[in-house]
N, C-alpha and C. Protein backbone atom coordinates (compact mmCIF):
# COMPACT_ATOMS: atom_id res chain seq x y z
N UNK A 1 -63.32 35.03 -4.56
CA UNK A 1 -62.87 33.79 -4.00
C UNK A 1 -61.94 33.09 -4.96
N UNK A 2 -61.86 33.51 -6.58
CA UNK A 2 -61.50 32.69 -7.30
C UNK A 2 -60.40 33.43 -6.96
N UNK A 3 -59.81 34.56 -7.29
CA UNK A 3 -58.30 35.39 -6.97
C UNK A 3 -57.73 34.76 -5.25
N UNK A 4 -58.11 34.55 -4.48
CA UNK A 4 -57.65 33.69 -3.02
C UNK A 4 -57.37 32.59 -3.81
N UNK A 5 -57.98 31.52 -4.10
CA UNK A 5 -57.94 30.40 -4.13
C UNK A 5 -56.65 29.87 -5.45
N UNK A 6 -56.45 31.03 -6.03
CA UNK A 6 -55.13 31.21 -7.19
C UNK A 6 -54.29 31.56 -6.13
N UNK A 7 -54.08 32.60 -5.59
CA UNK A 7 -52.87 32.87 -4.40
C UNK A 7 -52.21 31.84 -4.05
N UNK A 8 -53.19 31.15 -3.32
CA UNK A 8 -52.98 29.97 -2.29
C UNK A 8 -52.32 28.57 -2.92
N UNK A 9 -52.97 28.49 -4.12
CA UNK A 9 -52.30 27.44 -4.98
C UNK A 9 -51.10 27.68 -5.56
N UNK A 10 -51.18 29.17 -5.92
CA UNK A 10 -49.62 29.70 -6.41
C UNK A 10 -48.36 29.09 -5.02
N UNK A 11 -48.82 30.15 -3.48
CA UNK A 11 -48.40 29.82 -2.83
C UNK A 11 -47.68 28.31 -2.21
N UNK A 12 -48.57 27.74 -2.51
CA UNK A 12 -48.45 25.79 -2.04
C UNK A 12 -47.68 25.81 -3.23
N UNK A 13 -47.62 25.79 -4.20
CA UNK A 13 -46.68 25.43 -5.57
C UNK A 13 -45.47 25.93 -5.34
N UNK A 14 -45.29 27.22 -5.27
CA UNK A 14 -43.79 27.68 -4.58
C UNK A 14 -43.24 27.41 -3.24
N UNK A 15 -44.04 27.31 -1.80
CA UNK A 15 -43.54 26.56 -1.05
C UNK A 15 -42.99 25.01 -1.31
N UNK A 16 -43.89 24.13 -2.15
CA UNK A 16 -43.67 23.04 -2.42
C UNK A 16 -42.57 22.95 -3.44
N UNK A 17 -42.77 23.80 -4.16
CA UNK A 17 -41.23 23.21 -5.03
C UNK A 17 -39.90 24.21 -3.94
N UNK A 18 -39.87 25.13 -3.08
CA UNK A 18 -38.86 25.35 -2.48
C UNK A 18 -38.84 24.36 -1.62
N UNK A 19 -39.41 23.02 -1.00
CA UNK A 19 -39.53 21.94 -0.21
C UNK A 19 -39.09 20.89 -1.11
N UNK A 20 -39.28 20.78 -2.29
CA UNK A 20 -38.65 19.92 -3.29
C UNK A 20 -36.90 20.09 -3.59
N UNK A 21 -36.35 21.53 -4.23
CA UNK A 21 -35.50 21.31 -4.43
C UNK A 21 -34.55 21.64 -2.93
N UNK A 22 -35.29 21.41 -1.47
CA UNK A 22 -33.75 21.49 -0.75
C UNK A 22 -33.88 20.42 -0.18
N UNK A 23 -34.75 19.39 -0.40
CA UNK A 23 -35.47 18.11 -0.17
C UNK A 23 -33.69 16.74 -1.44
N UNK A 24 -34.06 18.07 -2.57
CA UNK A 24 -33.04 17.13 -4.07
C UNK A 24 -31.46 17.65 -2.91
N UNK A 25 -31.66 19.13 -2.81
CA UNK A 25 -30.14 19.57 -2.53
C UNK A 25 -29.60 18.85 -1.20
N UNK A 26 -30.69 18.08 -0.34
CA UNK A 26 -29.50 17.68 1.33
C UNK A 26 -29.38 16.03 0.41
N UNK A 27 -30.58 15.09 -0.65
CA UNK A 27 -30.12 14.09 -0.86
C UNK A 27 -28.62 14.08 -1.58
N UNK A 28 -28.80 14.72 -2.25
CA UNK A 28 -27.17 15.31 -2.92
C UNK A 28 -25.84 15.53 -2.33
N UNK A 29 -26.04 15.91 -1.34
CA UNK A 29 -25.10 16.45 -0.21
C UNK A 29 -24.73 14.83 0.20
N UNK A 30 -26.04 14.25 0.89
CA UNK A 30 -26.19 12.86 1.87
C UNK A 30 -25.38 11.86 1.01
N UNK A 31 -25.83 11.79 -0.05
CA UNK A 31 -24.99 10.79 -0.97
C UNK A 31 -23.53 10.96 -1.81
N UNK A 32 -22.90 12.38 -1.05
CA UNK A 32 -21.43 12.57 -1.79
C UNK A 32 -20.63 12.42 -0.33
N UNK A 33 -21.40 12.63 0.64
CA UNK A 33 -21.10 12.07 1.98
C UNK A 33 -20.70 10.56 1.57
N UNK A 34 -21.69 9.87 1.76
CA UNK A 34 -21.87 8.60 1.37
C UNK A 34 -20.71 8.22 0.44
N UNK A 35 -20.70 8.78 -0.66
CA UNK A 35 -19.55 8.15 -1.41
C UNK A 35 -18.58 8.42 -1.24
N UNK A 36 -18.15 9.64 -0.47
CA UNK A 36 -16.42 9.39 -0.19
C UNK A 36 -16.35 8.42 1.52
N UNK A 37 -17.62 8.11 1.96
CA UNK A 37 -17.10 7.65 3.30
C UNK A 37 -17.00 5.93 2.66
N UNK A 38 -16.91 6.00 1.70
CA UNK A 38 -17.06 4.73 0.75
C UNK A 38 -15.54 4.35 -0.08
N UNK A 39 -15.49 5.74 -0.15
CA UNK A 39 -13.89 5.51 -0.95
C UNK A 39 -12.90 5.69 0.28
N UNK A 40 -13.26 6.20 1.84
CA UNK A 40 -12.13 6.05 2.96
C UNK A 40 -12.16 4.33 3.21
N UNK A 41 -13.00 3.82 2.96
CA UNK A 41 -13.33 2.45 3.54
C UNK A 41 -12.55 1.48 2.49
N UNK A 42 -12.38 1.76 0.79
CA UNK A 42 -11.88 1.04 0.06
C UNK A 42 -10.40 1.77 0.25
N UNK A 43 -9.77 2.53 0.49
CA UNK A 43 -8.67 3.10 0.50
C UNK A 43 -7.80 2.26 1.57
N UNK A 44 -8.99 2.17 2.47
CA UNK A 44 -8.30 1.14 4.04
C UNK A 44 -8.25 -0.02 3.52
N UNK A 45 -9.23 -0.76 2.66
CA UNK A 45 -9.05 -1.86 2.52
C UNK A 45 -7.80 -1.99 1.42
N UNK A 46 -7.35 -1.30 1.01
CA UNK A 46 -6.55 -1.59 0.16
C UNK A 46 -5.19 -1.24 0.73
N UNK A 47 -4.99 -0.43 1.60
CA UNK A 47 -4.37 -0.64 2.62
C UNK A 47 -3.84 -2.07 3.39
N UNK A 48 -4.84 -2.78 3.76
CA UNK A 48 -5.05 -4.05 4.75
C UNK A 48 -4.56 -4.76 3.30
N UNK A 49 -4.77 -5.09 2.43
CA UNK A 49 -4.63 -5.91 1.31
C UNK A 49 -2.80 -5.64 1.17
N UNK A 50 -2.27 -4.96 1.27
CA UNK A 50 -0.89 -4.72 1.07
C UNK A 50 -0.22 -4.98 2.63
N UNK A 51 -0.73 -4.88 3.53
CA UNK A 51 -0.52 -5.29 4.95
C UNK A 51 -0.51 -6.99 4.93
N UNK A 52 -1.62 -7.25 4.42
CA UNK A 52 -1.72 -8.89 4.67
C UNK A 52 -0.57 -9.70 3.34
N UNK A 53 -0.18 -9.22 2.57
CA UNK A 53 0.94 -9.83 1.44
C UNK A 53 2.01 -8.95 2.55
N UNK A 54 2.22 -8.39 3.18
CA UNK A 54 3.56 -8.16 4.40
C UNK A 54 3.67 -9.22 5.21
N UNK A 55 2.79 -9.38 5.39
CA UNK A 55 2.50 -10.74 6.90
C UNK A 55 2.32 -11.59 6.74
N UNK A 56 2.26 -11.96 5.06
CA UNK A 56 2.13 -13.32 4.84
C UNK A 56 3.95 -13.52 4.56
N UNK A 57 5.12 -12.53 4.11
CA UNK A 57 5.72 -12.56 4.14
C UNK A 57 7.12 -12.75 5.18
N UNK A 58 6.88 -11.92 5.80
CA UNK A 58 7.38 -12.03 7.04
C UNK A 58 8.16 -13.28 8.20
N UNK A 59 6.83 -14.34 8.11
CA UNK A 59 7.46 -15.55 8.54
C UNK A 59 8.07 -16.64 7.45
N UNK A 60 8.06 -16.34 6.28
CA UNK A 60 9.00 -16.65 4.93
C UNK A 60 10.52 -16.15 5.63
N UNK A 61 10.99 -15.23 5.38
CA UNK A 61 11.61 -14.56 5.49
C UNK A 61 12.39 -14.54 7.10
N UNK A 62 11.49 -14.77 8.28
CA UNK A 62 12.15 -14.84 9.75
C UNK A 62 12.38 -16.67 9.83
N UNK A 63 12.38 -17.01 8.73
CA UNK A 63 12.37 -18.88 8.65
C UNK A 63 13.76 -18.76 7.96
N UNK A 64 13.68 -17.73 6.97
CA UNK A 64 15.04 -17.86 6.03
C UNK A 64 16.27 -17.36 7.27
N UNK A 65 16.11 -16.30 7.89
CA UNK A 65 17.12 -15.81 8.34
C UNK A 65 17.38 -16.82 10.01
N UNK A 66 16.42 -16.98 10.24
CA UNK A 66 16.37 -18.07 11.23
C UNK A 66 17.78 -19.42 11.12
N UNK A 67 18.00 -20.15 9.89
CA UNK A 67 18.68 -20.72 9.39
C UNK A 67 19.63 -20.48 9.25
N UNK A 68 20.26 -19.25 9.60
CA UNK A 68 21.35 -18.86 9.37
C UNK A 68 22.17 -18.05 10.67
N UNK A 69 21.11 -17.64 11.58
CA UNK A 69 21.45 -16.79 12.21
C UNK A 69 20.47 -17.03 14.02
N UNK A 70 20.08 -18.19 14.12
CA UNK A 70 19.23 -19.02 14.86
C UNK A 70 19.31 -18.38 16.37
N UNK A 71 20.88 -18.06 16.45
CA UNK A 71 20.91 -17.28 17.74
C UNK A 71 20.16 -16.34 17.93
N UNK A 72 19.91 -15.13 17.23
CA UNK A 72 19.35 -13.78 16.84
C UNK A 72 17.83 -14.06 17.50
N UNK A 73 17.38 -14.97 18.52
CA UNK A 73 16.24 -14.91 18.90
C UNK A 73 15.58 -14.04 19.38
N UNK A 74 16.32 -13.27 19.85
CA UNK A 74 15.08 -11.94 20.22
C UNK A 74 14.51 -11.40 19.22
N UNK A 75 15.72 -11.05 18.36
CA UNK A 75 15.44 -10.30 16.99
C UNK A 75 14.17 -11.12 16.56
N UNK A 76 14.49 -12.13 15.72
CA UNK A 76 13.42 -12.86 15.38
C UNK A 76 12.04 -12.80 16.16
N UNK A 77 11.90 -12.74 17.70
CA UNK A 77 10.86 -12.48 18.29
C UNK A 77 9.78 -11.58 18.15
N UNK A 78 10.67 -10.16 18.01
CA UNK A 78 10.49 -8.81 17.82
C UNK A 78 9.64 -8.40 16.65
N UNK A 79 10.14 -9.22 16.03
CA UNK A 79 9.39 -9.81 14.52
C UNK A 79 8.07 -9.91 14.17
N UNK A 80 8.09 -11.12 14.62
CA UNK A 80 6.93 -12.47 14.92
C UNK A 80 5.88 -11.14 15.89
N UNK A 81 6.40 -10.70 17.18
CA UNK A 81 5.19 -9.88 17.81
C UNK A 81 4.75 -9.06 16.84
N UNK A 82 5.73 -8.14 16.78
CA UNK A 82 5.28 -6.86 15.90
C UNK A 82 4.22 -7.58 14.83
N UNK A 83 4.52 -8.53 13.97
CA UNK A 83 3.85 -8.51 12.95
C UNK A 83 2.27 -9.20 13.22
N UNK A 84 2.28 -9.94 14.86
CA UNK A 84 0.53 -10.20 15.27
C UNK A 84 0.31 -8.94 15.05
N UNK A 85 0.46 -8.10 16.07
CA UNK A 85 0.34 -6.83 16.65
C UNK A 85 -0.19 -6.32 15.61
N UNK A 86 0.15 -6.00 14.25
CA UNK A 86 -0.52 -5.80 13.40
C UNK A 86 -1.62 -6.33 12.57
N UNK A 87 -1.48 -7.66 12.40
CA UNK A 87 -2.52 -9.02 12.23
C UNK A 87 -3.75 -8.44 13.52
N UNK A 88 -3.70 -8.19 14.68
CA UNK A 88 -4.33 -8.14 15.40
C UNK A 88 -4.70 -6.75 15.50
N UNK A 89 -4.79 -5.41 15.28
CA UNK A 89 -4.79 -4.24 15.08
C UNK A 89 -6.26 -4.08 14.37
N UNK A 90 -7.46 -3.46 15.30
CA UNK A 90 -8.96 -2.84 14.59
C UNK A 90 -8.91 -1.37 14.44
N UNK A 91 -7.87 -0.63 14.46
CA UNK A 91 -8.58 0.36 14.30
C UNK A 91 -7.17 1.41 13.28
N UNK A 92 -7.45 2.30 13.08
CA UNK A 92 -6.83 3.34 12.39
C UNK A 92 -5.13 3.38 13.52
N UNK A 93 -5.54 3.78 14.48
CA UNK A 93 -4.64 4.50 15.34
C UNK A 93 -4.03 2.97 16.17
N UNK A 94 -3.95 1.92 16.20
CA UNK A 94 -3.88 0.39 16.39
C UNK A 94 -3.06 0.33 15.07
N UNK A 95 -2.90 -0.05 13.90
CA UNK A 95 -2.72 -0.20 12.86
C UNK A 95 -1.51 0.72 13.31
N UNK A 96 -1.29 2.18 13.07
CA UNK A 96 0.09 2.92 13.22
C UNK A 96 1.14 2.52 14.41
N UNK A 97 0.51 2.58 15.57
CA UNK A 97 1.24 1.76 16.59
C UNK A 97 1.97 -0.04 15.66
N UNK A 98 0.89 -0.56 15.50
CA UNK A 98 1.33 -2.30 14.33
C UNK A 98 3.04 -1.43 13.80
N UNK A 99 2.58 -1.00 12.90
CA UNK A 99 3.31 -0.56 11.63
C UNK A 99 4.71 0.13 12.01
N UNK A 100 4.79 0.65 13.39
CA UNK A 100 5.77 1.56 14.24
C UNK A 100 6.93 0.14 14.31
N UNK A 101 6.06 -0.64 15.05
CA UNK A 101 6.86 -1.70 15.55
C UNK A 101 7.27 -2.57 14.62
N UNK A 102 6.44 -3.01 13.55
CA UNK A 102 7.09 -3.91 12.23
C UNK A 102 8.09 -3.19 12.26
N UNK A 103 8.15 -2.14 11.29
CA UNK A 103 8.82 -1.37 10.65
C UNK A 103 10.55 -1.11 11.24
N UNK A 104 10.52 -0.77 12.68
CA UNK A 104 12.00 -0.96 13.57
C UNK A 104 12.49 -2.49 13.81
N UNK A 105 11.30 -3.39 13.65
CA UNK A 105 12.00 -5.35 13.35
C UNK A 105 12.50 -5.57 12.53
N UNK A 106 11.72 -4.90 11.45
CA UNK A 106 12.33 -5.15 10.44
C UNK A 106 13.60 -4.77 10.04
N UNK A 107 13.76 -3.60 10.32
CA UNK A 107 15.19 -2.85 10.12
C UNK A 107 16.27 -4.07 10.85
N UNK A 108 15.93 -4.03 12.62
CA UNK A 108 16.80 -5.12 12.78
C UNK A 108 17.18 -5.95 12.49
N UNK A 109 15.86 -6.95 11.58
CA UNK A 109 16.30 -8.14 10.87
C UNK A 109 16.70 -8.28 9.21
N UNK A 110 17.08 -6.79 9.07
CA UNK A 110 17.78 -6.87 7.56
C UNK A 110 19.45 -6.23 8.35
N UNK A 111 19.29 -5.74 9.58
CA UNK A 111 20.74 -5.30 9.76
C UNK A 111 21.38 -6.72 10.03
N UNK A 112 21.07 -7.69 10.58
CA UNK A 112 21.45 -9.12 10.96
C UNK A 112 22.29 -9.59 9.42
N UNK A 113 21.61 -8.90 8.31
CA UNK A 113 22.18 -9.55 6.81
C UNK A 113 23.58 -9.25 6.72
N UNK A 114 23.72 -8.04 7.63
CA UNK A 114 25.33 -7.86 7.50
C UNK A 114 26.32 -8.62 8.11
N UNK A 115 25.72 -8.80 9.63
CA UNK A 115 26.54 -9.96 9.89
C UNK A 115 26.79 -11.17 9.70
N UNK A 116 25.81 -11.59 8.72
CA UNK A 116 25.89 -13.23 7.76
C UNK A 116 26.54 -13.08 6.72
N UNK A 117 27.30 -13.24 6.32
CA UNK A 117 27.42 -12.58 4.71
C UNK A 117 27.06 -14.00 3.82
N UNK A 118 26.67 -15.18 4.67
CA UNK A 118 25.91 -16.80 4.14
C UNK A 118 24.44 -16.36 3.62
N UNK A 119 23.99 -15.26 5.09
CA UNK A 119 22.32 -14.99 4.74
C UNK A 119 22.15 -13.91 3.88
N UNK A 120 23.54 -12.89 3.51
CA UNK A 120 22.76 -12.02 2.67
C UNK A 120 23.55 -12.39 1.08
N UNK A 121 24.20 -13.68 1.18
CA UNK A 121 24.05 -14.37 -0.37
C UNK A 121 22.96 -15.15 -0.44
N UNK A 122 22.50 -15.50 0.02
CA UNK A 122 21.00 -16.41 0.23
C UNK A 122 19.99 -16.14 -0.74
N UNK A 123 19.88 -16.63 -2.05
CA UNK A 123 19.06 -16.45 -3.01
C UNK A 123 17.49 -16.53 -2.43
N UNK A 124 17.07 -17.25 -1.56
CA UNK A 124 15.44 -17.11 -1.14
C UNK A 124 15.42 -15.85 -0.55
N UNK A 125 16.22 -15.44 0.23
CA UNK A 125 16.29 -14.10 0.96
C UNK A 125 16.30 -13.05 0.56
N UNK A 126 17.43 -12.99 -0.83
CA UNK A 126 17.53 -11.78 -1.65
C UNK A 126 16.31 -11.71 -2.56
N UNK A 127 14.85 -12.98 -2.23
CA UNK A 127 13.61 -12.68 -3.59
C UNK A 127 12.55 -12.19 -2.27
N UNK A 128 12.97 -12.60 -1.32
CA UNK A 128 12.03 -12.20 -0.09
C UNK A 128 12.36 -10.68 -0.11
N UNK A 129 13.35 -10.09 0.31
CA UNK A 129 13.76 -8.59 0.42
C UNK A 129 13.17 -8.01 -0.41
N UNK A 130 13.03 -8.43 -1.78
CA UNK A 130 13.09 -7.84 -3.00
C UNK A 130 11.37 -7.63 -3.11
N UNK A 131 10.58 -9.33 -2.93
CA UNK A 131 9.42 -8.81 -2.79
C UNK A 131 8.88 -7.87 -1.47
N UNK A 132 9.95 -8.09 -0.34
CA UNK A 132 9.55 -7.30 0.46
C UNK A 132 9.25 -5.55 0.50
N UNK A 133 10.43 -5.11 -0.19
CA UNK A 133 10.49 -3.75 -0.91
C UNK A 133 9.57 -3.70 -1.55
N UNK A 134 8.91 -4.32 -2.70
CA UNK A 134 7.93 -4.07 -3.28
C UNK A 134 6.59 -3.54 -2.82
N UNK A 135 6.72 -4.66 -1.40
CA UNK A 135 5.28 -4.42 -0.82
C UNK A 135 5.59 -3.27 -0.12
N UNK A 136 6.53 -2.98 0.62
CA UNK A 136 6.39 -1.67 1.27
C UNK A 136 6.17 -0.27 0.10
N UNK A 137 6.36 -0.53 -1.19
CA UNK A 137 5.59 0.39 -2.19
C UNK A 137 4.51 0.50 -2.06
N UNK A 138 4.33 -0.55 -2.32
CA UNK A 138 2.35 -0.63 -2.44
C UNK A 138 1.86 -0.03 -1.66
N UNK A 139 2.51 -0.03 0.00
CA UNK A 139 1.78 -0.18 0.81
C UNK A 139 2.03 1.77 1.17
N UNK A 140 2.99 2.09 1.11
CA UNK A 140 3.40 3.75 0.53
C UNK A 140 2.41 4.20 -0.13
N UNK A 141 2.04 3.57 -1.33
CA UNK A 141 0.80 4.28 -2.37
C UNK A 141 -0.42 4.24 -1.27
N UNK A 142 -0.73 3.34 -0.86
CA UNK A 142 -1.70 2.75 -0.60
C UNK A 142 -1.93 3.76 0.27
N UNK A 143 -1.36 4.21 1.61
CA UNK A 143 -1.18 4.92 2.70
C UNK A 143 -1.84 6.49 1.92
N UNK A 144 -1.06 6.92 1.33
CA UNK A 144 -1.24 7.93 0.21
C UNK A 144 -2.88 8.05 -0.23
N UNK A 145 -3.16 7.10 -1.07
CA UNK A 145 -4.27 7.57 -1.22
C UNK A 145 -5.30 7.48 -0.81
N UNK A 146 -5.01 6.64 0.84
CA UNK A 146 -6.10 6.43 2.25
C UNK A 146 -6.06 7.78 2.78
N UNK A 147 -5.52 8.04 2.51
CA UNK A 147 -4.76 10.13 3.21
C UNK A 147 -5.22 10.75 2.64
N UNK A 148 -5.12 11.29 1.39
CA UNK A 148 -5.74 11.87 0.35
C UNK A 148 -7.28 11.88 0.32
N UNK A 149 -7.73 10.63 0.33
CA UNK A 149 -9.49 10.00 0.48
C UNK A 149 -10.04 10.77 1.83
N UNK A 150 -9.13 10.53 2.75
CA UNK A 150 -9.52 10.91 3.90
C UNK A 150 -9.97 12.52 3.96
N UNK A 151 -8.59 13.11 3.37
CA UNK A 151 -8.79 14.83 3.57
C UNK A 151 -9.77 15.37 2.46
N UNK A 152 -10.28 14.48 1.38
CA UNK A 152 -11.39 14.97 0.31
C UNK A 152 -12.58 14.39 1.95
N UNK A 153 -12.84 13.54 2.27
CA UNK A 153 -13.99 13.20 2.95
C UNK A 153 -14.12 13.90 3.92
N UNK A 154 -13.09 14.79 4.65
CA UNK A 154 -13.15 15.34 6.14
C UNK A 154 -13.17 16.59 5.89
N UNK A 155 -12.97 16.99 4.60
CA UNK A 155 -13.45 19.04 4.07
C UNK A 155 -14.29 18.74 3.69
N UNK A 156 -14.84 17.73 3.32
CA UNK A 156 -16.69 18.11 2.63
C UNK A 156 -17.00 18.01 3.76
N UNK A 157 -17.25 17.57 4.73
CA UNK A 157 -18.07 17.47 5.78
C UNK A 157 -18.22 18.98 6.98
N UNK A 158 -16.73 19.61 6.85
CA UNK A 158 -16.61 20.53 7.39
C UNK A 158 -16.86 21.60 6.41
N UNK A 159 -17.28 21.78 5.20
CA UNK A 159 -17.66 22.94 4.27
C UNK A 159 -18.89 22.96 4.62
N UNK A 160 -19.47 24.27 4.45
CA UNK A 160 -20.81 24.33 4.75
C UNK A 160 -21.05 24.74 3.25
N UNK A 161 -22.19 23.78 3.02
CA UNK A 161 -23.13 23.68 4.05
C UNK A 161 -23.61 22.35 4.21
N UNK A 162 -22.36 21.44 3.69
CA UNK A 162 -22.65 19.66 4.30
C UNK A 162 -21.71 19.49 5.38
N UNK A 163 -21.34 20.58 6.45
CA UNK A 163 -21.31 20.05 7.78
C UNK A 163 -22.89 19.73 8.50
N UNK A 164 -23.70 20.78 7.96
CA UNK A 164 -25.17 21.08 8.53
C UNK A 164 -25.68 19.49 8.27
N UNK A 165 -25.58 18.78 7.01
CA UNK A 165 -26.00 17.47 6.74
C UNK A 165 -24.76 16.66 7.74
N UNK A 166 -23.78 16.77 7.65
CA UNK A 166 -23.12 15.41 7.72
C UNK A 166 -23.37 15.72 9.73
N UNK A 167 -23.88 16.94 10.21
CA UNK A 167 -23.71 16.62 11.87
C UNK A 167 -25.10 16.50 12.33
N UNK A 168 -26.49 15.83 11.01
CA UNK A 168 -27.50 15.38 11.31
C UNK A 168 -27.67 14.27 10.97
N UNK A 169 -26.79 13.76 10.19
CA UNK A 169 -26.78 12.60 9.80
C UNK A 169 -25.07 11.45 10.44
N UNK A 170 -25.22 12.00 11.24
CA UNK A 170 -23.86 11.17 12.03
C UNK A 170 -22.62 11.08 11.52
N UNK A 171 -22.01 11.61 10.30
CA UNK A 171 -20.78 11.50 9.86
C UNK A 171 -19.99 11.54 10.71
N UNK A 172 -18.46 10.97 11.05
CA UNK A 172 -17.61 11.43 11.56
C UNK A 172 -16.45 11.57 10.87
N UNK A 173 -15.19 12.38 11.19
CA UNK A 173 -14.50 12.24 10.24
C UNK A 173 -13.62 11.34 10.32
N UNK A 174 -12.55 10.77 9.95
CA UNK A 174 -12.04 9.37 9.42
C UNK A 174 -10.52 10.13 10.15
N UNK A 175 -9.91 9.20 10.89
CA UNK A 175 -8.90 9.10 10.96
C UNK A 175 -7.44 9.01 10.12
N UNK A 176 -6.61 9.74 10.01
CA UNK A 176 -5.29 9.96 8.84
C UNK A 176 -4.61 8.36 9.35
N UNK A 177 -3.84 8.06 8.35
CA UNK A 177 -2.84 7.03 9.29
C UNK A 177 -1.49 7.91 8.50
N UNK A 178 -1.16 8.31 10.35
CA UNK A 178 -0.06 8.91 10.16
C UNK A 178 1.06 7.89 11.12
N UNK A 179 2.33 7.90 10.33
CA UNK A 179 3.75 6.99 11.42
C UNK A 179 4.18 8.50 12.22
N UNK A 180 4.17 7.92 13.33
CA UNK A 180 4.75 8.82 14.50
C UNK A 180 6.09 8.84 15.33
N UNK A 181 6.68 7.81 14.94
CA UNK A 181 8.44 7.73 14.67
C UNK A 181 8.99 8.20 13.54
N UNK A 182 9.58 9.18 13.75
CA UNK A 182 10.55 9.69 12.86
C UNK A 182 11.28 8.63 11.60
N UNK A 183 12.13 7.38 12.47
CA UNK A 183 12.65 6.46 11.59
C UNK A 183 11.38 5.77 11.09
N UNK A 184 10.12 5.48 11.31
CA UNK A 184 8.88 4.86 10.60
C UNK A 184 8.58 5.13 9.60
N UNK A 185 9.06 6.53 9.53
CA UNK A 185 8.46 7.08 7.94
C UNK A 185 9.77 6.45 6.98
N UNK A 186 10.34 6.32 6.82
CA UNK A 186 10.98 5.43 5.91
C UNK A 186 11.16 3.94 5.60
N UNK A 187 11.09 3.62 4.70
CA UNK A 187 10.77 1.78 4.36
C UNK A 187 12.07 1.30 4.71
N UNK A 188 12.00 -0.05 5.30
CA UNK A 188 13.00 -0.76 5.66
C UNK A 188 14.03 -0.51 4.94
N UNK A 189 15.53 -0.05 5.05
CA UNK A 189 16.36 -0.27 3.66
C UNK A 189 16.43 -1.68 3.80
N UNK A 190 16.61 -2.17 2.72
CA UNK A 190 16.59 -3.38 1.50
C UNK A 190 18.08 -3.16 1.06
N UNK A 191 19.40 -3.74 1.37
CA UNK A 191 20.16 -4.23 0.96
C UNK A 191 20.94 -5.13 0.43
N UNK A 192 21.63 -5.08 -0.91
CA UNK A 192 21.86 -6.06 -1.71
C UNK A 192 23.43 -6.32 -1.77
């Protein structure tokens, strides 16, 4: 009875520690899940953070050219929507649509600089452009390494063997923000 009762304890000891370490190996898995669906979420926000210094800009800037060029109301309109549209935008694929439409206002309302040649000597205008370019950097990086974050978070989930975790534990994968106009993918030119 004493040789059984060693078996059995051997047994429970090796079942139990093979119940231990795949018990350590899915928390492991669960929490690198966890942390990149952590770094898609700060990637967006840092995203939105370079979006909102755009839109705080914007009506700076459709005030400056406004003054000069007052007729241009549609233009100016085109503007002003596009840039709610984005102010107002919840989701990944909302946000690219936003950004489609800024992005072609904007063009219009720096082509307007040519026909002022009052608004494109305009010292507030030429620090608006200037910070404006800037932000469309940021907001380039920013895009970048929301993309990047994204495709590290959406192959771990599909590698096995933390698809097996991430499609018991609800992961989904994260949306790219991709521009889907050809002319979108390039930043406003900024002319001086």
């Amino acid at each position: 009875m004493g040789g059984l009762a060693i078996a059995l304890l051997l047994l429970f000891l090796i079942v139990g520690g093979l119940v231990l370490v795949v018990g350590l190996w899915l928390v492991v898995i669960y929490n690198g899940l966890v942390g990149l669906r952590n770094q898609v979420k700060n990637a967006w926000s840092q995203i939105d953070v370079q979006l909102k210094r755009r839109y705080d800009l914007i009506p700076n800037l459709v005030e400056t050219v406004k003054g000069y060029a007052g007729h241009e109301k549609e233009t100016l309109e085109r503007v002003i929507q596009a840039r709610q549209r984005g102010i107002d935008a919840s989701s990944v694929k909302e946000q690219q649509e936003a950004e489609n439409l800024i992005t072609g206002a904007l063009r219009q309302l720096f082509a307007l600089s040519e026909a002022y040649p009052n608004l494109k000597a305009n010292e507030n205008f030429l620090q608006l452009q200037e910070e404006l370019a800037s932000t469309e950097n940021k907001i380039g990086f920013s895009r970048q390494y929301y993309n990047d974050t994204v495709q590290q978070f959406n192959t771990r989930q599909e590698q096995f063997p933390a698809n097996m975790v991430a499609g018991m534990m609800g992961f989904k994968a994260a949306d790219f923000f991709e521009l889907e106009e050809p002319a979108a993918r390039e930043a406003p030119k900024v002319k001086f």
